[in-house]
Protein backbone atom coordinates (compact mmCIF):
# COMPACT_ATOMS: atom_id res chain seq x y z
CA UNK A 1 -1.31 -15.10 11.63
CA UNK A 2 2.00 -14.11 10.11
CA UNK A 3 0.40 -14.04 6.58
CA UNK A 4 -3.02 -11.83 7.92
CA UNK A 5 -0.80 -9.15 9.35
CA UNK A 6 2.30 -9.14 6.83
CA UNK A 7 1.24 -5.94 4.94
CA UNK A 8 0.33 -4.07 7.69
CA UNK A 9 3.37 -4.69 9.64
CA UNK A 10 5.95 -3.26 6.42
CA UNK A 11 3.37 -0.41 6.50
CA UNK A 12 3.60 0.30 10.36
CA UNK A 13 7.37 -0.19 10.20
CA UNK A 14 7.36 2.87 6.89
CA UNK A 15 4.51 4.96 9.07
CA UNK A 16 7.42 4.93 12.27
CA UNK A 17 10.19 6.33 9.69
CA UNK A 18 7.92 9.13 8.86
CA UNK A 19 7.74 8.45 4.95
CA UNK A 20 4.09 7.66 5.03
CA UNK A 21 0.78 8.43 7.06
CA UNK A 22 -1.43 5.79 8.53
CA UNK A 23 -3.57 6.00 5.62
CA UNK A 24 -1.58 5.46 2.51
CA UNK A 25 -3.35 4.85 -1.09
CA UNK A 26 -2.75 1.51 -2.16
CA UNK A 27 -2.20 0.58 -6.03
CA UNK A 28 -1.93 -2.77 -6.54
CA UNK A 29 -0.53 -3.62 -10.27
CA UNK A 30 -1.83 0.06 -11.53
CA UNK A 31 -5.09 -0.22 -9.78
CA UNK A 32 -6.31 2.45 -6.88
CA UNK A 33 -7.82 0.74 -3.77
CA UNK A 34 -10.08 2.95 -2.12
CA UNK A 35 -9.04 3.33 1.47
CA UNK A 36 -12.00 3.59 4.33
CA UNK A 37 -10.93 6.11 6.68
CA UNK A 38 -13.67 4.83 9.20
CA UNK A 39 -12.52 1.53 9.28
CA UNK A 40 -9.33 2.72 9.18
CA UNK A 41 -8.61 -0.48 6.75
CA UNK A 42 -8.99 -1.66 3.21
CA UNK A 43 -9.56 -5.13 2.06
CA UNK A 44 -6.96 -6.44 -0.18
CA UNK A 45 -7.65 -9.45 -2.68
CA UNK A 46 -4.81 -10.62 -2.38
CA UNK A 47 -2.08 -12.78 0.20
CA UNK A 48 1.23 -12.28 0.82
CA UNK A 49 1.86 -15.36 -1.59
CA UNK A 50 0.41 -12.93 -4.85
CA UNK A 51 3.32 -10.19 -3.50
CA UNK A 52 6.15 -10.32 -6.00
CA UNK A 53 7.06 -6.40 -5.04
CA UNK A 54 6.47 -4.24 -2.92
CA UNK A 55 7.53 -0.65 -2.82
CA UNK A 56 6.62 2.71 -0.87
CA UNK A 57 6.32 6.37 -2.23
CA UNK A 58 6.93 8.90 0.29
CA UNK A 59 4.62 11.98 0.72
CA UNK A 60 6.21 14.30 -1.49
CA UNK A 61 6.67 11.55 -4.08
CA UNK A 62 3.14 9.94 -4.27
CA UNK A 63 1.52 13.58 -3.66
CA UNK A 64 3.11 14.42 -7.16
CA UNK A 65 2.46 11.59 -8.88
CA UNK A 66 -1.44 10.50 -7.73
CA UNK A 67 -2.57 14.46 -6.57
CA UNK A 68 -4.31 15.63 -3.43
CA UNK A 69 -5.04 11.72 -2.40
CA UNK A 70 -1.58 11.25 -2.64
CA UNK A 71 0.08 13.51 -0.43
CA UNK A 72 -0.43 10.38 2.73
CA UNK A 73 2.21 8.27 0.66
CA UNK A 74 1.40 5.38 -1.65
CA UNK A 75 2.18 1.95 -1.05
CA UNK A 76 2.75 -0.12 -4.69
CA UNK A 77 2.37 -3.61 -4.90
CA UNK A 78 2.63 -5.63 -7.61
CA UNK A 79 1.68 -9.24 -8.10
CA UNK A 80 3.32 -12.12 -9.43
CA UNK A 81 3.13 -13.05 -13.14
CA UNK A 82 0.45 -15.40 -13.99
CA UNK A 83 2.13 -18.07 -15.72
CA UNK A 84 -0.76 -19.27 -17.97
């Protein structure tokens, strides 16, 4: 269960601090995930295993750098190398 929930636990723990919103993009290796605000989700292919780093924008930050979409706070991830 540890490895279902591992993403969305960092990102609950950066929501409480007040650096993000609930419904931060997500970029994984330079790639925009599109979020669905109904589901209030969005499906990663990925597991924590892939996760080499992981990093947060803030509001300000991410709303400068990715626009109006932005502004909820980005959460980066990049994956491991692939050593072929």
């Amino acid at each position: 269960m540890e490895e279902k929930y591992f993403l969305n636990d960092k990102i609950n723990t950066v929501v409480t601090e007040g650096q993000i919103t609930k419904s931060p993009i997500i970029v994984i290796d330079g790639v925009l995930f599109q979020y669905d605000e109904k589901l209030d989700t969005v499906k990663l292919p990925l597991t924590k295993k892939d996760m080499y780093l992981l990093t947060f924008l803030n509001k300000k930050t991410a709303g400068v750098i990715y626009g109006k979409i932005g502004k909820r706070g980005a959460v980066l991830i990049s994956t491991k190398p692939n050593p072929n």
